[in-house]
Protein backbone atom coordinates (compact mmCIF):
# COMPACT_ATOMS: atom_id res chain seq x y z
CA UNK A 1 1.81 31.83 3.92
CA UNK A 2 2.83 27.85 3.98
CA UNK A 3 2.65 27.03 0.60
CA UNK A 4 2.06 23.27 2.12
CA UNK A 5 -0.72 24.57 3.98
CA UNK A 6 -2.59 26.08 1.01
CA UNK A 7 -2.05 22.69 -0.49
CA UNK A 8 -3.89 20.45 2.00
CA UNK A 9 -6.92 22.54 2.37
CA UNK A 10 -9.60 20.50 3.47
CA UNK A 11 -13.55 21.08 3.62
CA UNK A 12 -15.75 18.88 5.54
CA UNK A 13 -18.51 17.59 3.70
CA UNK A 14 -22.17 16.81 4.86
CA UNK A 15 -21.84 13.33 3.33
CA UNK A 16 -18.76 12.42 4.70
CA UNK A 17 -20.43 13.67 8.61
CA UNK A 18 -23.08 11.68 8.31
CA UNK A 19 -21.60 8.56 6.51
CA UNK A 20 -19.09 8.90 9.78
CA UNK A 21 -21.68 9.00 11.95
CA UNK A 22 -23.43 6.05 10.47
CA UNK A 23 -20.19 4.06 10.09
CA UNK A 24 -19.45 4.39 13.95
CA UNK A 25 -22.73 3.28 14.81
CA UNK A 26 -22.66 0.60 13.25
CA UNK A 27 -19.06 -0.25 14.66
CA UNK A 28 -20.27 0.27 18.34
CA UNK A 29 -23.47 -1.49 17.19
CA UNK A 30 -21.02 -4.65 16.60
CA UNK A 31 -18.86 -4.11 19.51
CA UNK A 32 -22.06 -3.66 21.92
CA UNK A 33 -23.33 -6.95 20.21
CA UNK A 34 -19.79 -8.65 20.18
CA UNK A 35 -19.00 -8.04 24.14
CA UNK A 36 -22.10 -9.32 25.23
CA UNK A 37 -21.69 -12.48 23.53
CA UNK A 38 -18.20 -12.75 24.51
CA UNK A 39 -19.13 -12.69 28.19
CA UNK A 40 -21.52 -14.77 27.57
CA UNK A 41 -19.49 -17.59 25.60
CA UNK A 42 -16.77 -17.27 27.97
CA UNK A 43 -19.33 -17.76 31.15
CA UNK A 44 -20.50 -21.20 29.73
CA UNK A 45 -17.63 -22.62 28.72
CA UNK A 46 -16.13 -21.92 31.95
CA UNK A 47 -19.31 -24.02 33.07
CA UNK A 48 -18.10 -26.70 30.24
CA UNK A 49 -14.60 -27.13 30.93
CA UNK A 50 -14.65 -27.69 34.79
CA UNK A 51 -15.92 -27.28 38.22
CA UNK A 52 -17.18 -24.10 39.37
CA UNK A 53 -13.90 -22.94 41.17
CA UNK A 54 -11.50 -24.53 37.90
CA UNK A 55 -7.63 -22.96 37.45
CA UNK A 56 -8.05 -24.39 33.94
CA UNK A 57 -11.61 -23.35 33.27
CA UNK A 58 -11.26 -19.77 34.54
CA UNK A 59 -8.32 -19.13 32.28
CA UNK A 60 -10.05 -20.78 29.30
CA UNK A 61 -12.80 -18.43 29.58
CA UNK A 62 -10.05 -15.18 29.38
CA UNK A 63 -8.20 -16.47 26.47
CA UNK A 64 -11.43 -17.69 24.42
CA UNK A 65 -13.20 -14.13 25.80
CA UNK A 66 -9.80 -12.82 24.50
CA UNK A 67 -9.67 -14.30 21.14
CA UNK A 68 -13.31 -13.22 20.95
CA UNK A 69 -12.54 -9.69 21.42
CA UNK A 70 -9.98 -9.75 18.16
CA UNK A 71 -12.75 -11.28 16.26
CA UNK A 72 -14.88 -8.50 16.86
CA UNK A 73 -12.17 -5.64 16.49
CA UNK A 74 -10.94 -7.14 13.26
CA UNK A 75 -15.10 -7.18 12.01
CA UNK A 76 -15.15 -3.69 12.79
CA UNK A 77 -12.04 -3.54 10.71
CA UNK A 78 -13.08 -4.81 8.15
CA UNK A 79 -16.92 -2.81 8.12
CA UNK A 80 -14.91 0.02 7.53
CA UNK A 81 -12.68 -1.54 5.06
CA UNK A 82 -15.63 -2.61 2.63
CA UNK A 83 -17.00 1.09 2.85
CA UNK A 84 -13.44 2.56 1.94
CA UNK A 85 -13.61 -0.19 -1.23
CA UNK A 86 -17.05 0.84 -2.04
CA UNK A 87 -16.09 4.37 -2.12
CA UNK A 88 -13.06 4.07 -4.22
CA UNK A 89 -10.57 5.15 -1.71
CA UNK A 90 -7.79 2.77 -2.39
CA UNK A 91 -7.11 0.63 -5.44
CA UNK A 92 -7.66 -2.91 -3.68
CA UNK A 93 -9.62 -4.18 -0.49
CA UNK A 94 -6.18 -5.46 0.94
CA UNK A 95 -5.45 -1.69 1.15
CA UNK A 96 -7.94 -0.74 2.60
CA UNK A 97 -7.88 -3.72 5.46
CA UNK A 98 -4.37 -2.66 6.13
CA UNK A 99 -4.67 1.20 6.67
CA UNK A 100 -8.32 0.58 8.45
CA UNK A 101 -6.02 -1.13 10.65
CA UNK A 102 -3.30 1.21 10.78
CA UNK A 103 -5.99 4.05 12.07
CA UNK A 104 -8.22 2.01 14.01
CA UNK A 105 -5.44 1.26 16.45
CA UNK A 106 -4.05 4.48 16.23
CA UNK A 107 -1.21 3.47 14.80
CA UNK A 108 -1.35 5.85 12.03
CA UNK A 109 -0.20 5.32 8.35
CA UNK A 110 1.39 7.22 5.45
CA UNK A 111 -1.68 6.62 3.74
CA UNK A 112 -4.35 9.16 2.86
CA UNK A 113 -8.11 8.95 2.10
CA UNK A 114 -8.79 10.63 -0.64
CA UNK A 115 -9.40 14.26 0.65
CA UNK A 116 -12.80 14.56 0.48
CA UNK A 117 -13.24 11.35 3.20
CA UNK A 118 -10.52 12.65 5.55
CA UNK A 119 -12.72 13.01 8.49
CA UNK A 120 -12.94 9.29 8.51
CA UNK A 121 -9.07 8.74 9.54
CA UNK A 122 -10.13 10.47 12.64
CA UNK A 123 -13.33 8.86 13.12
CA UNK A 124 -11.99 5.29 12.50
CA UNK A 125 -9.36 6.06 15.03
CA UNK A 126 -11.94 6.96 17.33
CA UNK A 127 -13.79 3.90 16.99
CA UNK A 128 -10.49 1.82 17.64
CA UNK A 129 -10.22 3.90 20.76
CA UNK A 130 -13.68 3.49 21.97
CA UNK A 131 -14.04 -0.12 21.10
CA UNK A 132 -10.54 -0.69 22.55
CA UNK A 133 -11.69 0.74 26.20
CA UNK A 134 -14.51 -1.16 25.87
CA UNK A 135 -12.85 -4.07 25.60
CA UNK A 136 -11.06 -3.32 28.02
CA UNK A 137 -13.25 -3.50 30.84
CA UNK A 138 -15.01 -6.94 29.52
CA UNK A 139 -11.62 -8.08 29.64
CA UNK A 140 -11.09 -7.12 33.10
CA UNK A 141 -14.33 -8.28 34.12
CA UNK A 142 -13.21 -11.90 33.07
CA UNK A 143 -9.87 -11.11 34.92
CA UNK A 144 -11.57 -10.21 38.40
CA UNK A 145 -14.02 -12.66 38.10
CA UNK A 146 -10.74 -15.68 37.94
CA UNK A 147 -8.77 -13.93 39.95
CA UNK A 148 -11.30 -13.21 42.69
CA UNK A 149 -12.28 -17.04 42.49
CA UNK A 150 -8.60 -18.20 42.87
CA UNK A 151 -7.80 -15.92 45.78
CA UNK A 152 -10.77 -17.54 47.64
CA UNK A 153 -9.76 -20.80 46.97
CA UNK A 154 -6.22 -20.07 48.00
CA UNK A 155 -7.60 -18.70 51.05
CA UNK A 156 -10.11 -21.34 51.98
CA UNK A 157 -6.95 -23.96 51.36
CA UNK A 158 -4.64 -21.80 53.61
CA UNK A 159 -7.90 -22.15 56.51
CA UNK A 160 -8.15 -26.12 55.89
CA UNK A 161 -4.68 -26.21 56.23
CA UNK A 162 -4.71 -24.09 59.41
CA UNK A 163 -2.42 -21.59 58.44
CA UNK A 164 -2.81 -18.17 59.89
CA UNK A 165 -2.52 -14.70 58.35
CA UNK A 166 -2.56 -13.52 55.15
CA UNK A 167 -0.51 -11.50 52.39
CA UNK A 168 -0.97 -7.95 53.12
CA UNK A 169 -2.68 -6.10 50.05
CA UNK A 170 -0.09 -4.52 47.85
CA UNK A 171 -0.64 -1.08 49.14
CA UNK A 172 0.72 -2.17 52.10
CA UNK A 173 -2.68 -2.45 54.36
CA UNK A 174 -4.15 -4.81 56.02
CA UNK A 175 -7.14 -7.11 54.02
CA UNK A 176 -10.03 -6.76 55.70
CA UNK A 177 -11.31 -10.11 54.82
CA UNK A 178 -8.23 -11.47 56.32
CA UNK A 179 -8.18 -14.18 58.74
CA UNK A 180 -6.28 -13.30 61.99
């Protein structure tokens, strides 16, 4: 047998299941919290920074919703981080901030938690990937909403102007809202 194998022998622990399970909770507690707020930040200040239909103000909105997003991935970091210093697992909170990191992104790291909190590596991961797809979509959601809004202005210039036809969609087909 692997003597390496015999080594690493690991046991999951009752405490360590349900300190996981509270730990991502609370991390998709903050995200759920986070995303809401983010589209709702980034909605008014696209009403603050321009007119409705605004190149300037649409894009403000992504990049603050953006920024917004970090914030809250880099609490979430750091919720972890102060359990993994409150359990001893590594010697300073910098430490722990940096491998939280490491396995929250999936990333990885030649650091180990201690081995009787190794199920946490894989459940911080997974809360990197869940709050990561997440994001995802409220990100997108800001992106369709602009882009959506500057296609219809584009188009509505292209009318006033009285120029006829319009960009096939990428796939080749023809739009069905286009103009003949």
């Amino acid at each position: 047998m692997d003597v390496l194998i015999d080594h690493v022998t690991y046991v999951t622990r009752v405490e360590e299941v349900i300190w996981g399970c509270v730990l991502m909770a609370l991390s998709l507690i903050i995200h759920g919290l986070g995303m809401v707020l983010t589209l709702h930040l980034a909605s008014g200040a696209k009403r603050r920074l321009g007119p409705p239909d605004s190149f300037i103000a649409g894009l403000s909105a992504i990049i603050l919703g953006s920024w917004m997003i970090m914030f809250i991935h880099i609490l979430e970091i750091l919720m972890w981080s102060g359990f993994l210093q409150w359990k001893n697992c590594f010697t300073n909170f910098s430490t722990a901030v940096y491998f939280t990191g490491l396995q929250y992104t999936t990333v990885g790291s030649a650091l180990n938690l201690p081995k009787h909190w190794r199920l946490l590596e894989a459940m911080i991961a997974s809360a990197g990937l869940l709050g990561f797809a997440w994001s995802t979509g409220v990100l997108m959601t800001l992106a369709q909403e602009f882009q959506d809004q500057q296609l219809r202005l584009l188009r509505e210039r292209r009318l006033s102007l009285g120029i006829k036809g319009w960009p096939r969609h990428p796939s080749g087909a023809a739009r069905d809202d286009a103009p003949d």
